[in-house]
PDB file of N, CA and C in Angstrom:
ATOM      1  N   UNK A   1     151.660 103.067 145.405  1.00  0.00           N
ATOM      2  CA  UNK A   1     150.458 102.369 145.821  1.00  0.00           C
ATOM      3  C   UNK A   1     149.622 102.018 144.589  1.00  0.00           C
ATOM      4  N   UNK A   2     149.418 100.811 144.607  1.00  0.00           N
ATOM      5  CA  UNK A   2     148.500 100.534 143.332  1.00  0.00           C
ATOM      6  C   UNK A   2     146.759 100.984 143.450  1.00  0.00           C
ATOM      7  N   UNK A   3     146.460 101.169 142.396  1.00  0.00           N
ATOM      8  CA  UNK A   3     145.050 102.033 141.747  1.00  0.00           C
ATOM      9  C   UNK A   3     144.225 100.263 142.105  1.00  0.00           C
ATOM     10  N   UNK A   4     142.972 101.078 142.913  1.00  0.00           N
ATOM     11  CA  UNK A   4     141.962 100.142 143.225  1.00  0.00           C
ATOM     12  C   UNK A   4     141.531  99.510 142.115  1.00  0.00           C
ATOM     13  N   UNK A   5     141.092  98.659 141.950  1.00  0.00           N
ATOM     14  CA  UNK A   5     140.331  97.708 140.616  1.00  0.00           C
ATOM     15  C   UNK A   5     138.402  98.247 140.805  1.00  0.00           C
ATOM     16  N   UNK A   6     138.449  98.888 139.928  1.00  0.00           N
ATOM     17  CA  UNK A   6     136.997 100.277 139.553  1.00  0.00           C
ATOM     18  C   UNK A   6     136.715  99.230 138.537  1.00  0.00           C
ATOM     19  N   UNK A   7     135.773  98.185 138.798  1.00  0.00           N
ATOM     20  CA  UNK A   7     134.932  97.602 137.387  1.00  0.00           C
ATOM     21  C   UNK A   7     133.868  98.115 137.283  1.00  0.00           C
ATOM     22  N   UNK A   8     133.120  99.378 137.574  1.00  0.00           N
ATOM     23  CA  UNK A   8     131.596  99.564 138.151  1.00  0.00           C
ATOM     24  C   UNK A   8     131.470 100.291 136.475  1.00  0.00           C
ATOM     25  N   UNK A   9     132.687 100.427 135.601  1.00  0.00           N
ATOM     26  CA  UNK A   9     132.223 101.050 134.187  1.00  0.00           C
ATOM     27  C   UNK A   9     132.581  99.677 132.864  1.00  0.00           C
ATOM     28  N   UNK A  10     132.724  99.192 133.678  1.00  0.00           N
ATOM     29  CA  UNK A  10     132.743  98.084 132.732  1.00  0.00           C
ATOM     30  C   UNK A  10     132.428  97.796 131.566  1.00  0.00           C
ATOM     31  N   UNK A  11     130.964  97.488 132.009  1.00  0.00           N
ATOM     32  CA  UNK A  11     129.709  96.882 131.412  1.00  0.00           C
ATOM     33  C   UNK A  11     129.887  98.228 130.439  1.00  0.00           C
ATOM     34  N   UNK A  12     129.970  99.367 130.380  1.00  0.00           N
ATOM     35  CA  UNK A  12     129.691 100.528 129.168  1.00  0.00           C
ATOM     36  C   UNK A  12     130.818 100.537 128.764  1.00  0.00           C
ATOM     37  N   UNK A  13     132.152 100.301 129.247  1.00  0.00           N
ATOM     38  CA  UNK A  13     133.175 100.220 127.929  1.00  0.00           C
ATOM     39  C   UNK A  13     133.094  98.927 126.946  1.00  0.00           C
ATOM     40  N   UNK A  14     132.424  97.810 127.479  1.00  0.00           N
ATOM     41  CA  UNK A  14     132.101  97.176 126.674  1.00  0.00           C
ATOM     42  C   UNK A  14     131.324  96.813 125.736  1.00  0.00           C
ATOM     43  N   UNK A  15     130.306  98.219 125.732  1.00  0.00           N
ATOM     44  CA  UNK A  15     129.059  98.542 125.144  1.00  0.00           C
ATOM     45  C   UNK A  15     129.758  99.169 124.492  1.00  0.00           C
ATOM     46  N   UNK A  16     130.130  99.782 124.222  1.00  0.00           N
ATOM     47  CA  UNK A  16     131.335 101.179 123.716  1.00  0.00           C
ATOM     48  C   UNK A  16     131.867 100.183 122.440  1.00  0.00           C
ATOM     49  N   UNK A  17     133.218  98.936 123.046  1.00  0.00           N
ATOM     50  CA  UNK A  17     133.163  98.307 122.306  1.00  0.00           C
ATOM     51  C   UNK A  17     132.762  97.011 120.936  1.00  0.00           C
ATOM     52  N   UNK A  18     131.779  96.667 121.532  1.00  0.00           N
ATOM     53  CA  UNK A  18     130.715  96.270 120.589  1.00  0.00           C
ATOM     54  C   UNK A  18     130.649  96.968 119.094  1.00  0.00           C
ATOM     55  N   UNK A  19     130.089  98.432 120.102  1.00  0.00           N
ATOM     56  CA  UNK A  19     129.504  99.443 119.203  1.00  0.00           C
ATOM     57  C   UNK A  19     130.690  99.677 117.920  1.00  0.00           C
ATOM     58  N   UNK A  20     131.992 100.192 118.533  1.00  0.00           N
ATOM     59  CA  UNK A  20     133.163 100.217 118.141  1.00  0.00           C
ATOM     60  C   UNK A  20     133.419  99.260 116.794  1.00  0.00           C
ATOM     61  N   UNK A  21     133.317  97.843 117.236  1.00  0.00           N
ATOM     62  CA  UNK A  21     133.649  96.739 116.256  1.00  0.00           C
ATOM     63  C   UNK A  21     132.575  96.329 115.137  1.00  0.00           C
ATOM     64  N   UNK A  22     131.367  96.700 115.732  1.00  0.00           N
ATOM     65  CA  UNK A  22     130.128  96.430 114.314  1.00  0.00           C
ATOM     66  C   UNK A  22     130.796  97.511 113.504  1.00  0.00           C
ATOM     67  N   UNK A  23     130.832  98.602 114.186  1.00  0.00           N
ATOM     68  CA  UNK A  23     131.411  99.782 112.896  1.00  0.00           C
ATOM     69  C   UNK A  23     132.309  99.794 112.096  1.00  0.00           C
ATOM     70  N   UNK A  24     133.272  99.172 112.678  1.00  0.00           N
ATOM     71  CA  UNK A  24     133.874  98.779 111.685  1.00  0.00           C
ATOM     72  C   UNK A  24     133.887  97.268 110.963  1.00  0.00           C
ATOM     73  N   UNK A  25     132.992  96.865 111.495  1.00  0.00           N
ATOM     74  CA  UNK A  25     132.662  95.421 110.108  1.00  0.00           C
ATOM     75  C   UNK A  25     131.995  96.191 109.185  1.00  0.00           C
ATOM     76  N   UNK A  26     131.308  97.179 109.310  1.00  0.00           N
ATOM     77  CA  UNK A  26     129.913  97.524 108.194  1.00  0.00           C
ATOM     78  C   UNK A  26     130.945  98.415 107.431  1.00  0.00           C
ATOM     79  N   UNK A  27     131.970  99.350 107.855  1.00  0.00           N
ATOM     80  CA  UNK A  27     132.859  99.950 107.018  1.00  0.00           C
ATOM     81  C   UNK A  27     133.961  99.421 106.306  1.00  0.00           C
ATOM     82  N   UNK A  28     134.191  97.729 106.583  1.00  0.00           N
ATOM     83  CA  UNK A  28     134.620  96.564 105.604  1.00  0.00           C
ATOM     84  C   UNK A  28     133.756  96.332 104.987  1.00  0.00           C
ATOM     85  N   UNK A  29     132.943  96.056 105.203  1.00  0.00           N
ATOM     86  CA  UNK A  29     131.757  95.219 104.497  1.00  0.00           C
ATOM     87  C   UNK A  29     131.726  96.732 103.067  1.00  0.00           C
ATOM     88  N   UNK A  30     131.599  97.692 103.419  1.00  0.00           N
ATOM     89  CA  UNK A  30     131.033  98.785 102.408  1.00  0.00           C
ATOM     90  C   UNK A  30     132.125  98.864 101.395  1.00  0.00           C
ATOM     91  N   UNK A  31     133.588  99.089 102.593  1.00  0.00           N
ATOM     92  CA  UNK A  31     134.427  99.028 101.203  1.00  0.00           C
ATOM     93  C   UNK A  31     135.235  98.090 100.556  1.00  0.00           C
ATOM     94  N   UNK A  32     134.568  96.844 100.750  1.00  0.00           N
ATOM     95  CA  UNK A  32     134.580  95.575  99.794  1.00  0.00           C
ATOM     96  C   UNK A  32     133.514  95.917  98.675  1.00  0.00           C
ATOM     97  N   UNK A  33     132.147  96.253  99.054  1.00  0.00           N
ATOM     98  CA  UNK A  33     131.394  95.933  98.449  1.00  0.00           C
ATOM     99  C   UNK A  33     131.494  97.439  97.180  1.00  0.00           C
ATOM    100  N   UNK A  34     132.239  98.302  97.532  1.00  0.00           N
ATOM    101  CA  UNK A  34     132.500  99.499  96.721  1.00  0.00           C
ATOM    102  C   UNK A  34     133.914  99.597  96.007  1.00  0.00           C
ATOM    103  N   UNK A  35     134.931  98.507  95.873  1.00  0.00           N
ATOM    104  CA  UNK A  35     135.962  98.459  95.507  1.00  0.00           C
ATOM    105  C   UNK A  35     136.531  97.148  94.637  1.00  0.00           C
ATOM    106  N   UNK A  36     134.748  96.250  95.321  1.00  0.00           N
ATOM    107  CA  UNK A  36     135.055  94.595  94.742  1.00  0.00           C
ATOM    108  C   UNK A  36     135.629  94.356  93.598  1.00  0.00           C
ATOM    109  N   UNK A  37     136.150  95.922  92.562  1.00  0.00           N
ATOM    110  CA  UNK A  37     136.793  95.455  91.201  1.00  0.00           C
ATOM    111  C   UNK A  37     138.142  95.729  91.277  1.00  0.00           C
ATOM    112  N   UNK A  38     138.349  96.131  92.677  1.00  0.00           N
ATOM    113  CA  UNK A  38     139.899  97.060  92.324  1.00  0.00           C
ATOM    114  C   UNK A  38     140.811  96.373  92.977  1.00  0.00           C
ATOM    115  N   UNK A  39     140.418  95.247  94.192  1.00  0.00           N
ATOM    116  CA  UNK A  39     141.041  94.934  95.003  1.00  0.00           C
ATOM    117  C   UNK A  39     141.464  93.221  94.911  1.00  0.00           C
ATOM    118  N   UNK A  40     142.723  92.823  95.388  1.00  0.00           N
ATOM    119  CA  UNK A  40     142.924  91.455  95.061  1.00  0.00           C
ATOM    120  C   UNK A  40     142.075  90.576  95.559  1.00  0.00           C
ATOM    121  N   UNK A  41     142.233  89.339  94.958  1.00  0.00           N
ATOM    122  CA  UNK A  41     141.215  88.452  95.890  1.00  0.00           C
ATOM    123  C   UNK A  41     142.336  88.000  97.537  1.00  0.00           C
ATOM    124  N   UNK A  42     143.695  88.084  97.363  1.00  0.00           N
ATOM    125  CA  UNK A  42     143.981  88.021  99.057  1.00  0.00           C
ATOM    126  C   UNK A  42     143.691  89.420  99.705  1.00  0.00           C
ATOM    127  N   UNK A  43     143.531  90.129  99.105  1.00  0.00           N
ATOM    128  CA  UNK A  43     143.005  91.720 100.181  1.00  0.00           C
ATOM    129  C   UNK A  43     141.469  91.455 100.216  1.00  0.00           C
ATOM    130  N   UNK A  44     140.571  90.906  99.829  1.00  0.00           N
ATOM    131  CA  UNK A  44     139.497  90.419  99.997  1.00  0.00           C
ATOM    132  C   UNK A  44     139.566  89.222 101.532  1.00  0.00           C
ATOM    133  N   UNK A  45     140.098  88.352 100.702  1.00  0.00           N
ATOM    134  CA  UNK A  45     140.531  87.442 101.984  1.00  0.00           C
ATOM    135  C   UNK A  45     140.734  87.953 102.871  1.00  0.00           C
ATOM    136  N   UNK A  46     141.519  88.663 102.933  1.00  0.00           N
ATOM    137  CA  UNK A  46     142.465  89.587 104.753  1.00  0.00           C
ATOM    138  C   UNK A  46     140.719  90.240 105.244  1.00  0.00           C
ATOM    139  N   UNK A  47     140.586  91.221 104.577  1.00  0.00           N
ATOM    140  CA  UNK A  47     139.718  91.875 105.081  1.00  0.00           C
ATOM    141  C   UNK A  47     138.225  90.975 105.677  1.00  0.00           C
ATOM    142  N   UNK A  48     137.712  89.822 104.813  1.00  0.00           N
ATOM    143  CA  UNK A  48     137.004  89.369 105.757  1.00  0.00           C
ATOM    144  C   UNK A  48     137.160  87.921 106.502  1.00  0.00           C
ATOM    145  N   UNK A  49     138.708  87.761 106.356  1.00  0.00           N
ATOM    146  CA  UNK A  49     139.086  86.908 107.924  1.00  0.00           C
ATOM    147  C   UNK A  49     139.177  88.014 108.964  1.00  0.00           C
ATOM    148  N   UNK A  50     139.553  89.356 108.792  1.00  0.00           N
ATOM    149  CA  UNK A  50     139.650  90.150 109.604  1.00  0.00           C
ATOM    150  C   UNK A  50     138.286  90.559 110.571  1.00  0.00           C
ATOM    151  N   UNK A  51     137.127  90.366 109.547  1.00  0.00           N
ATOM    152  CA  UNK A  51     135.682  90.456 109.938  1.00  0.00           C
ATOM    153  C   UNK A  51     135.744  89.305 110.695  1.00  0.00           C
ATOM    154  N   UNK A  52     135.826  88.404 110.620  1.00  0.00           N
ATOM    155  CA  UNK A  52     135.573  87.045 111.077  1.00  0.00           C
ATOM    156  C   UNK A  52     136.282  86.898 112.673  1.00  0.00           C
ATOM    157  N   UNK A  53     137.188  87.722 112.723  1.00  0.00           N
ATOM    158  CA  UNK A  53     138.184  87.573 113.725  1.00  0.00           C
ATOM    159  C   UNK A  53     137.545  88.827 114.862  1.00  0.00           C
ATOM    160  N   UNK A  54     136.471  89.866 114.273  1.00  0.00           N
ATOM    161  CA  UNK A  54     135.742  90.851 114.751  1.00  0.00           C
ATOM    162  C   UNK A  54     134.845  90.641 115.428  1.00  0.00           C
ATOM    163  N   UNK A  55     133.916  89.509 114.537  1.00  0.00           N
ATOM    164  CA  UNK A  55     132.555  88.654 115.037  1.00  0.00           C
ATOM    165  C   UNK A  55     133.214  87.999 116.554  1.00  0.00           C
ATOM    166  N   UNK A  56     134.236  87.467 116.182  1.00  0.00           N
ATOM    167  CA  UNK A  56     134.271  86.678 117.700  1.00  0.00           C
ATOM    168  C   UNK A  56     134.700  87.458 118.790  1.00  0.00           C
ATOM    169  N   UNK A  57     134.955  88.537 117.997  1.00  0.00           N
ATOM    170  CA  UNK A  57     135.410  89.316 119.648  1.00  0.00           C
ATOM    171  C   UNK A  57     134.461  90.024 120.224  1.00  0.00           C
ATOM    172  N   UNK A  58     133.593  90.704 119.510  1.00  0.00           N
ATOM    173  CA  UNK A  58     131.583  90.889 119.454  1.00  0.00           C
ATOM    174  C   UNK A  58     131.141  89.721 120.680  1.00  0.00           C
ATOM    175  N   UNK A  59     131.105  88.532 120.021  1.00  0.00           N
ATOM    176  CA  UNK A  59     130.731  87.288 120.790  1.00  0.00           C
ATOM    177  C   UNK A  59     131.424  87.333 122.506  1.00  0.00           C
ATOM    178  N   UNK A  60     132.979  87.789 122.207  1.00  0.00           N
ATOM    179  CA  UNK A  60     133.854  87.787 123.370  1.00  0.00           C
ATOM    180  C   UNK A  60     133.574  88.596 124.609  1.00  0.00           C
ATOM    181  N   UNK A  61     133.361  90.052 124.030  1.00  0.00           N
ATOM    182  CA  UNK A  61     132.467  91.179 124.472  1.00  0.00           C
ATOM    183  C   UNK A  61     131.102  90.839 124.843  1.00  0.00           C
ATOM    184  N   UNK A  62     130.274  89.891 124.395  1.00  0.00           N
ATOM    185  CA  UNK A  62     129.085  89.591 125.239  1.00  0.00           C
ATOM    186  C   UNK A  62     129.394  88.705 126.553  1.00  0.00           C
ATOM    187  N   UNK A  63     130.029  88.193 126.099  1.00  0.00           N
ATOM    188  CA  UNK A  63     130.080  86.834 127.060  1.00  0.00           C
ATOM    189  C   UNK A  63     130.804  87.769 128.554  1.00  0.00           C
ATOM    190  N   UNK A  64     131.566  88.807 128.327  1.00  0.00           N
ATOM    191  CA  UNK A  64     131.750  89.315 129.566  1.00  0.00           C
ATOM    192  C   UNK A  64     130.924  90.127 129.499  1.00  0.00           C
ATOM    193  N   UNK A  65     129.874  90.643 129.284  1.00  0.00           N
ATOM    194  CA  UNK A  65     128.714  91.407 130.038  1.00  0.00           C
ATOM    195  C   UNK A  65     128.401  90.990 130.505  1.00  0.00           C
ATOM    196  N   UNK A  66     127.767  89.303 130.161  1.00  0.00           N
ATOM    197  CA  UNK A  66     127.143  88.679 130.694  1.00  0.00           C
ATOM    198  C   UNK A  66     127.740  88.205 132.029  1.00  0.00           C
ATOM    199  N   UNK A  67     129.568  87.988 132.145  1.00  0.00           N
ATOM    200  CA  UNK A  67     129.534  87.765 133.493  1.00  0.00           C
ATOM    201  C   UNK A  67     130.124  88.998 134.429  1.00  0.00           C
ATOM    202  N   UNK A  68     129.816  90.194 133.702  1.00  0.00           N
ATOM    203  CA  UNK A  68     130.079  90.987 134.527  1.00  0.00           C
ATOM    204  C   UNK A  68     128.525  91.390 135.637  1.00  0.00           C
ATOM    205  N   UNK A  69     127.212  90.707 134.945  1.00  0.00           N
ATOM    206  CA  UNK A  69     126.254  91.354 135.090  1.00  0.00           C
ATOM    207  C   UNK A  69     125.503  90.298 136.277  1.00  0.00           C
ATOM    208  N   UNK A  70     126.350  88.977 136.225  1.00  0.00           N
ATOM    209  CA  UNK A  70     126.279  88.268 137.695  1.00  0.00           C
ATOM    210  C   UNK A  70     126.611  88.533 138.277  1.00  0.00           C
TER     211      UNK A  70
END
């Protein structure tokens, strides 16, 4: 028998994740900004297309609060 569809925690795992993904932009962001001599410029690159690819999922994560909250 399949498991009922429970969205009523939704909205806080997605708070959860937010939280989740700023943390780790700011712990790129730190260890770019603490390594900026050691590291290539494509491991620079990776790491903040990787940010970039974070931001939108931040963005992605709002946009379903928002329609979880209609």
């Amino acid at each position: 028998m399949a498991k009922p569809d429970d969205r009523s925690d939704n909205v806080a795992k997605l708070k959860q994740m937010i939280a989740n993904t700023q943390q780790n932009i700011s712990q790129t962001k730190d260890y770019l900004k603490a390594h900026e001599d050691e590291i290539s410029n494509k491991e620079r690159s990776d790491l903040q297309n990787k940010n970039a690819r974070r931001e939108n999922s931040i963005d992605s994560f709002s946009s379903e609060i928002e329609d979880e909250l209609q």
